[in-house]
C-alpha atoms as a PDB file:
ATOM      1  CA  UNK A   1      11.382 -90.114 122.715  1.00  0.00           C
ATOM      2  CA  UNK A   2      11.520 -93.334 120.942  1.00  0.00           C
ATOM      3  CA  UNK A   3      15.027 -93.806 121.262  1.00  0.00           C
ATOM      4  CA  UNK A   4      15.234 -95.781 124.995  1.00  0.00           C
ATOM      5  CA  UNK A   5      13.062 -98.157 123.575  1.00  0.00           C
ATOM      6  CA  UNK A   6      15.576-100.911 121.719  1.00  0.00           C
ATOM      7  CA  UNK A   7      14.630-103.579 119.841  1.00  0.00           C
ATOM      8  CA  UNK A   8      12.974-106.135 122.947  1.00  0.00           C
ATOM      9  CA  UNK A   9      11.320-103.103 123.256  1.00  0.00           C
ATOM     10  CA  UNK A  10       9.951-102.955 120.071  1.00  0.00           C
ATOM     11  CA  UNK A  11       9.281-106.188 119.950  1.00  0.00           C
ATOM     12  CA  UNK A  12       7.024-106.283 122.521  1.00  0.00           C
ATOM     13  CA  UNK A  13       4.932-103.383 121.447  1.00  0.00           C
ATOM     14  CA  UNK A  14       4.400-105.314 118.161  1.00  0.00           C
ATOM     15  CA  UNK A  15       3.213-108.246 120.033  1.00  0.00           C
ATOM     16  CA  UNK A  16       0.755-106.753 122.266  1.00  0.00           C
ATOM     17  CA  UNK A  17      -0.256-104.978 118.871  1.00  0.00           C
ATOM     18  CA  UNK A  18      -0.587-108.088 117.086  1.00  0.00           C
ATOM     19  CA  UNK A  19      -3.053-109.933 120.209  1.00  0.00           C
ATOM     20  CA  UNK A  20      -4.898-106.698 121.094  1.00  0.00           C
ATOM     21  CA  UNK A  21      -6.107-105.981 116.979  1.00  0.00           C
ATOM     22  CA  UNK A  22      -5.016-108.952 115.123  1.00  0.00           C
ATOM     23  CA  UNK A  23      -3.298-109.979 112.070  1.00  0.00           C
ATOM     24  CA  UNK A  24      -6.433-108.723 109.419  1.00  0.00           C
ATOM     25  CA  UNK A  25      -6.598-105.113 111.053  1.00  0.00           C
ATOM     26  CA  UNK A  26      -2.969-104.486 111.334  1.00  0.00           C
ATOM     27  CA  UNK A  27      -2.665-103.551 107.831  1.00  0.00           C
ATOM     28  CA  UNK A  28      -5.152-101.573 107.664  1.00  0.00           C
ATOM     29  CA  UNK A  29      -4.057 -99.621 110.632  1.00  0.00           C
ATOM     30  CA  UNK A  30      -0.352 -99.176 109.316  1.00  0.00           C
ATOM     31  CA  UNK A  31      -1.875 -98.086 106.325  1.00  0.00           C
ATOM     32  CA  UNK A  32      -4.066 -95.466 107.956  1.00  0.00           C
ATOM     33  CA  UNK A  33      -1.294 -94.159 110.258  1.00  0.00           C
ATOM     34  CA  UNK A  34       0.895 -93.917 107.396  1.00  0.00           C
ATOM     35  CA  UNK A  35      -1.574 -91.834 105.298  1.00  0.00           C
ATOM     36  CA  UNK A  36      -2.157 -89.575 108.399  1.00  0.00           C
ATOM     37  CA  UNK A  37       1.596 -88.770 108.668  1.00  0.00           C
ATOM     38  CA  UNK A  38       1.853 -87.937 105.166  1.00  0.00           C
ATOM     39  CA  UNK A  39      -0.912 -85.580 105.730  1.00  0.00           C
ATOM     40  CA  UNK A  40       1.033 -84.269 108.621  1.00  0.00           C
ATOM     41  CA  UNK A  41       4.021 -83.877 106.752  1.00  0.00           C
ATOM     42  CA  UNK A  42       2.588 -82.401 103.477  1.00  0.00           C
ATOM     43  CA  UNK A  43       0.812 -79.968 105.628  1.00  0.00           C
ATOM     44  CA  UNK A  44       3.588 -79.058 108.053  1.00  0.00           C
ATOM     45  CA  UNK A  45       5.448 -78.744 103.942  1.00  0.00           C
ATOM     46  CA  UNK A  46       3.013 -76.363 103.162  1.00  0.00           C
ATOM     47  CA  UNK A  47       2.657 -73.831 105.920  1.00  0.00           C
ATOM     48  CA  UNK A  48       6.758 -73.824 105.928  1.00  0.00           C
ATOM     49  CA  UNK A  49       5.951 -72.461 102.380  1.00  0.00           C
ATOM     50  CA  UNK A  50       3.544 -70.219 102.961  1.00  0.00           C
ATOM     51  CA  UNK A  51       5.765 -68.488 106.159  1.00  0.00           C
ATOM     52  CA  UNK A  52       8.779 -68.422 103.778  1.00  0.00           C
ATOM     53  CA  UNK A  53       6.900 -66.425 100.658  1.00  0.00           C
ATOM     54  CA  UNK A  54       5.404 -64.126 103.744  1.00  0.00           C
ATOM     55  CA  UNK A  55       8.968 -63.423 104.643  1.00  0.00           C
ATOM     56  CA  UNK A  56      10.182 -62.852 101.412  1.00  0.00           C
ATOM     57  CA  UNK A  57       7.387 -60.292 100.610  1.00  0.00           C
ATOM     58  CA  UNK A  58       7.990 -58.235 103.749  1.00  0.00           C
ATOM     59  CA  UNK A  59      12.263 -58.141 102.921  1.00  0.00           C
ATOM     60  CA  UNK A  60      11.115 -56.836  99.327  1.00  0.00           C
ATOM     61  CA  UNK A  61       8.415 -53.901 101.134  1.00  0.00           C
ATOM     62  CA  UNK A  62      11.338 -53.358 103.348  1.00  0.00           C
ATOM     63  CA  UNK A  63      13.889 -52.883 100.815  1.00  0.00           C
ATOM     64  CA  UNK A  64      11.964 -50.669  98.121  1.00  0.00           C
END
């Protein structure tokens, strides 16, 4: 999705970042979008987990 961007690209996204929420909230919201995808990805962990021990129960009722 991200990959046709390039670095102009990027640039520019920062930029319009930068003048649309300025240099004191910027932080804050990398810092906030960061915790949310480690949410996301601790979650996503956990329910990978949870589907793998389901599997693993059901191969051992199959096999007795």
């Amino acid at each position: 999705m991200f990959s046709n961007i390039g670095i102009p690209g990027l640039i520019l996204i920062l930029t319009l970042a930068l003048i649309i929420f300025g240099p004191k909230k910027l932080p804050e919201i990398g810092r906030a979008m960061g915790q949310t995808l480690k949410e996301f990805k601790k979650s996503t962990r956990e329910l990978t987990d949870d589907v793998m021990v389901d599997i693993e129960e059901e191969k051992n009722k199959l096999t007795k």
